[in-house]
Protein backbone atom coordinates (compact mmCIF):
# COMPACT_ATOMS: atom_id res chain seq x y z
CA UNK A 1 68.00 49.30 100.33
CA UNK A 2 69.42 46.63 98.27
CA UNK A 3 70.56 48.73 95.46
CA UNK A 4 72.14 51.14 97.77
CA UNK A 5 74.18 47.96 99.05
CA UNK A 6 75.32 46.79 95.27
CA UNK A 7 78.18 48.54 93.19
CA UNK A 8 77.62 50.00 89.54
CA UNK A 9 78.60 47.03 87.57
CA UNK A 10 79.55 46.63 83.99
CA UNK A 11 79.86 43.24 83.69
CA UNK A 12 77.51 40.33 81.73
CA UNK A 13 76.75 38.11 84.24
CA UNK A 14 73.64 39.91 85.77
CA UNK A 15 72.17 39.95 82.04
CA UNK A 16 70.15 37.57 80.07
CA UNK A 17 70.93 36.64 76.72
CA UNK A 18 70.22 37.84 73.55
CA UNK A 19 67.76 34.71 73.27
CA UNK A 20 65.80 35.63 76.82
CA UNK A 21 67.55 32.48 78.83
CA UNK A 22 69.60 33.43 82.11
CA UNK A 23 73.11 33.19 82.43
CA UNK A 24 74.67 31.10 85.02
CA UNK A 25 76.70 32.50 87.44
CA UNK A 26 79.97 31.51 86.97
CA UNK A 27 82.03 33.83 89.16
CA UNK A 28 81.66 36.57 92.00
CA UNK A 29 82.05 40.50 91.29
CA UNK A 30 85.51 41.62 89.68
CA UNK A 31 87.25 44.61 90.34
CA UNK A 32 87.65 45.31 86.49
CA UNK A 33 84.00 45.15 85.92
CA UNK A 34 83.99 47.90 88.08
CA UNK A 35 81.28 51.07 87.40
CA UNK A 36 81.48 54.84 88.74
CA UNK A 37 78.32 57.10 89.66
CA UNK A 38 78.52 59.88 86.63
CA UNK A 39 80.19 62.95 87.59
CA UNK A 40 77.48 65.39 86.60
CA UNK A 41 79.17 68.04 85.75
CA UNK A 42 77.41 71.34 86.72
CA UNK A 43 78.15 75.04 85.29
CA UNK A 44 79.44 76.40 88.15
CA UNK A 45 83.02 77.33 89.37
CA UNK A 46 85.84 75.15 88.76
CA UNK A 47 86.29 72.13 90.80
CA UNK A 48 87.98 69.20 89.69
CA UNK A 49 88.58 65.36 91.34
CA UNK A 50 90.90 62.76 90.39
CA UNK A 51 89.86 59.66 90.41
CA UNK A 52 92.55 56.83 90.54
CA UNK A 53 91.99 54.22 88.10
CA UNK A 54 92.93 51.28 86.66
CA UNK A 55 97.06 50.97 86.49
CA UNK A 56 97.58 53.82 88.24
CA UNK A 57 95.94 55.74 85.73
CA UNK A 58 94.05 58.69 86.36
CA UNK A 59 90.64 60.64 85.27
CA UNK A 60 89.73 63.76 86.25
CA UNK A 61 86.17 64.38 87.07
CA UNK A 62 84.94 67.93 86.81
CA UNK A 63 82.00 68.41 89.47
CA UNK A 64 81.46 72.31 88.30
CA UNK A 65 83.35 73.74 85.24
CA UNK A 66 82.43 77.20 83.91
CA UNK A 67 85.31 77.94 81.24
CA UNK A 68 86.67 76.09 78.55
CA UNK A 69 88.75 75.88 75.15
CA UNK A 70 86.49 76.77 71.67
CA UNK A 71 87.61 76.41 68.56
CA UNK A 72 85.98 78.52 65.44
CA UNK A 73 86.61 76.10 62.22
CA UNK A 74 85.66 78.51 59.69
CA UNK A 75 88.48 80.66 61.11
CA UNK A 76 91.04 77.59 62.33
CA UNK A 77 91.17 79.81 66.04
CA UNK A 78 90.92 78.20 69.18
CA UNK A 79 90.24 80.97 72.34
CA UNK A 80 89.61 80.57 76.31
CA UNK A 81 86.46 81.33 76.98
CA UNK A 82 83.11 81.20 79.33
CA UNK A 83 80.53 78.87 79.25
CA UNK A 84 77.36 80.59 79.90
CA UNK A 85 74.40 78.34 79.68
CA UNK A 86 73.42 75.03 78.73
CA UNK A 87 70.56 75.24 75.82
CA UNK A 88 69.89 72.14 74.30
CA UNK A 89 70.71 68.37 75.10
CA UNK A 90 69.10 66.02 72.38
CA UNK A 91 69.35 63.16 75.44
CA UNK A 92 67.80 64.44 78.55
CA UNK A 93 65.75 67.95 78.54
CA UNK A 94 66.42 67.61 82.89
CA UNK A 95 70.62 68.39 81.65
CA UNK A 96 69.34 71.98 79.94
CA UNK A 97 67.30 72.37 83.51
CA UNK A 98 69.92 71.70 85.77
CA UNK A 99 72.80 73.10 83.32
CA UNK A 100 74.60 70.22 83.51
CA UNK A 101 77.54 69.55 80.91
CA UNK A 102 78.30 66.48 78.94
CA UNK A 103 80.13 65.88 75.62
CA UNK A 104 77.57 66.99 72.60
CA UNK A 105 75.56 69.23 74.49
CA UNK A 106 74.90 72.69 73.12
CA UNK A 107 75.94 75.61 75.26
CA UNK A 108 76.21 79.60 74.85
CA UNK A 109 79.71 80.84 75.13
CA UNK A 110 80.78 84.29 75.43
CA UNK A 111 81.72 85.69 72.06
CA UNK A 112 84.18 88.31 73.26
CA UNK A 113 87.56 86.67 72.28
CA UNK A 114 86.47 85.66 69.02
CA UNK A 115 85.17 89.01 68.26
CA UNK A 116 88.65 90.55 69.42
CA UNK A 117 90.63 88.44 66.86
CA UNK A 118 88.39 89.09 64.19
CA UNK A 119 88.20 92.61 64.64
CA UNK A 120 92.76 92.88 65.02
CA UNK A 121 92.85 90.72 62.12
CA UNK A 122 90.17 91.82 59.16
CA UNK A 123 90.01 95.83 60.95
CA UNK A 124 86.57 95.20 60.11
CA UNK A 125 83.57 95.42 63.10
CA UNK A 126 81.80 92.12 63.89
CA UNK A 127 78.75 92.00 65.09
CA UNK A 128 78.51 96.05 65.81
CA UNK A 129 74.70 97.31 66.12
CA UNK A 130 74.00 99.96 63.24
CA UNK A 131 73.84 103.39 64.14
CA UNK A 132 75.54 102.44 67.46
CA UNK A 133 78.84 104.50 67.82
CA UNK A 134 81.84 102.73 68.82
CA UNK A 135 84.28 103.49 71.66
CA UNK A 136 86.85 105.65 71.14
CA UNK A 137 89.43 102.36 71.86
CA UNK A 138 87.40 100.70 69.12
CA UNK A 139 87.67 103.36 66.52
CA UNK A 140 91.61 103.66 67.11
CA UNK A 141 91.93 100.09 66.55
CA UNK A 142 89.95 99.53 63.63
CA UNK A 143 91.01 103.06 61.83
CA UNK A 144 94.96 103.28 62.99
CA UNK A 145 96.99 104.48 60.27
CA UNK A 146 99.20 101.43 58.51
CA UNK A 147 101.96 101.27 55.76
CA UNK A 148 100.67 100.50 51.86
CA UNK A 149 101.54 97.01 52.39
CA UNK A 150 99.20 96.26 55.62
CA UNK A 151 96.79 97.91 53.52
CA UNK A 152 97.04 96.27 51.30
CA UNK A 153 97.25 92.76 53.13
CA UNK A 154 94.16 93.70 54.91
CA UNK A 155 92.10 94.59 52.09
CA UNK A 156 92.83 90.90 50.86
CA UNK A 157 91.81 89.67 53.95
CA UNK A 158 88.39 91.15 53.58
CA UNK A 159 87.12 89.51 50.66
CA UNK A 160 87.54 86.52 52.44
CA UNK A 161 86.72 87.10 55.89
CA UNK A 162 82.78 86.77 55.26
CA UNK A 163 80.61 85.55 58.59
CA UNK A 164 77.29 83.90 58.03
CA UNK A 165 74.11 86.19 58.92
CA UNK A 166 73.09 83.65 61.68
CA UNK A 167 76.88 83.86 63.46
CA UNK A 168 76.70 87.46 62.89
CA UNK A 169 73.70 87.82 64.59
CA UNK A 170 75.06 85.46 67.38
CA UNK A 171 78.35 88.02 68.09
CA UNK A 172 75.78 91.28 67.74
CA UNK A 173 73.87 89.53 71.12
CA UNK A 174 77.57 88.82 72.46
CA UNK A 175 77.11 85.51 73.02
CA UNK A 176 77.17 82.30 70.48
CA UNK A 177 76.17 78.73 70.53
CA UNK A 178 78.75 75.92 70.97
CA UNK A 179 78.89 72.07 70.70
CA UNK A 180 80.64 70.34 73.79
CA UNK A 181 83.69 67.86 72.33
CA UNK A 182 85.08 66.83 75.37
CA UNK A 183 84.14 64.29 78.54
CA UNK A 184 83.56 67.11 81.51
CA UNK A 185 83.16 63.70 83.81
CA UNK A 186 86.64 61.76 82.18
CA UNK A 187 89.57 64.57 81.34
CA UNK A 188 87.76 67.75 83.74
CA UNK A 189 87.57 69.94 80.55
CA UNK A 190 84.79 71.52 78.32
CA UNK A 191 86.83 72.29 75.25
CA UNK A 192 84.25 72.55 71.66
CA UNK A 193 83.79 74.13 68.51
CA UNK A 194 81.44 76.58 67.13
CA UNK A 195 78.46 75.95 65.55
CA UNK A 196 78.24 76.45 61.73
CA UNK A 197 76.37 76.45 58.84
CA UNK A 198 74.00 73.25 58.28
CA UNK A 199 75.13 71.95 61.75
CA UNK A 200 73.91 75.43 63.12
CA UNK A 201 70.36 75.52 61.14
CA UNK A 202 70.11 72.18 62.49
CA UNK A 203 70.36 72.69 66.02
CA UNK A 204 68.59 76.53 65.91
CA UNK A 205 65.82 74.59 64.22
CA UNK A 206 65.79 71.83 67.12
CA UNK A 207 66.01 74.62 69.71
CA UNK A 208 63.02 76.85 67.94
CA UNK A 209 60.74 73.28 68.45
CA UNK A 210 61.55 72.77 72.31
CA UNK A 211 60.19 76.14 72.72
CA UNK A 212 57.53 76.06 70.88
């Protein structure tokens, strides 16, 4: 009961010292020592409170959040898209079971977008299954007739528009796995980047071993 009755506080006073003494009390609660409850955020669809805070400042606590803004480094493109599950928290393995999001948490995003850019931009297929024939949209896209010079702009595009194996295979299942940069709970978005390369292996390798 009596921690129902007491605030969140983030204050000093109710700590000991470094040494193991008590402090004294000097002073009562402050309202700039203030704590919140954590927001929580759950995958879910978008609802968003604002919280007024100090100043007259505001936060804006996401309570469910299902889209948000992804960046691909390799490719400098940011795109809109939707979060679809939470897979891996390295804090609390109860966040993966309850899908909730915080900042740094890995999450599978819907590959789509990225997929659509690539595709309009190289004219080469991403993460296509072999043998698997593509839609007739598809086809016109990819083999539309263009001038020498588009060609030819293209073609130079291609030697350098390589996508790891592991990303590749990521975009074939149409979904790929993203690192949370934002605070869902503080600003109400879940805006990230890609995973890549060593930072990828890393986290595949981390999944693979919560599995097993």
């Amino acid at each position: 009961l009596q921690s129902a009755i007491m605030g969140i506080s983030r204050d000093k006073w109710h700590k000991r010292r470094a040494t193991g003494g008590r402090m004294a009390q000097l002073r009562k609660k402050r309202k700039f020592e203030l704590g919140r409850p954590p927001s929580n955020t759950k995958l879910g669809q978008r609802r968003i409170h604002t919280v007024r805070t100090m100043g007259g400042n505001k936060k804006y606590r996401a309570l469910r959040q299902d889209h948000g803004n992804f960046s691909w480094g390799s490719e400098a493109l940011s795109r809109k898209t939707r979060v679809i599950d939470v897979v891996y928290n390295a804090s609390n393995n109860e966040f993966v079971r309850t899908k909730t999001l915080v900042k740094s948490c890995i999450v599978q995003i819907d590959s789509t977008p990225f997929r659509q850019w690539y595709e309009a931009h190289y004219a080469t297929p991403l993460g296509r299954k072999k043998g698997v024939k593509l839609s007739e949209e598809d086809e016109a896209m990819l083999n539309k007739r263009r001038s020498k010079k588009i060609t030819k702009k293209l073609n130079a595009r291609k030697k350098i528009g390589k996508v790891e194996q592991a990303l590749e295979d990521q975009f074939t299942a149409g979904r790929v796995y993203a690192k949370i940069a934002s605070r869902p709970g503080q600003c109400g978005r879940v805006d990230g980047y890609i995973l890549e390369g060593k930072e990828l292996e890393f986290y595949a390798k981390k999944m693979k071993s919560k599995k097993g």
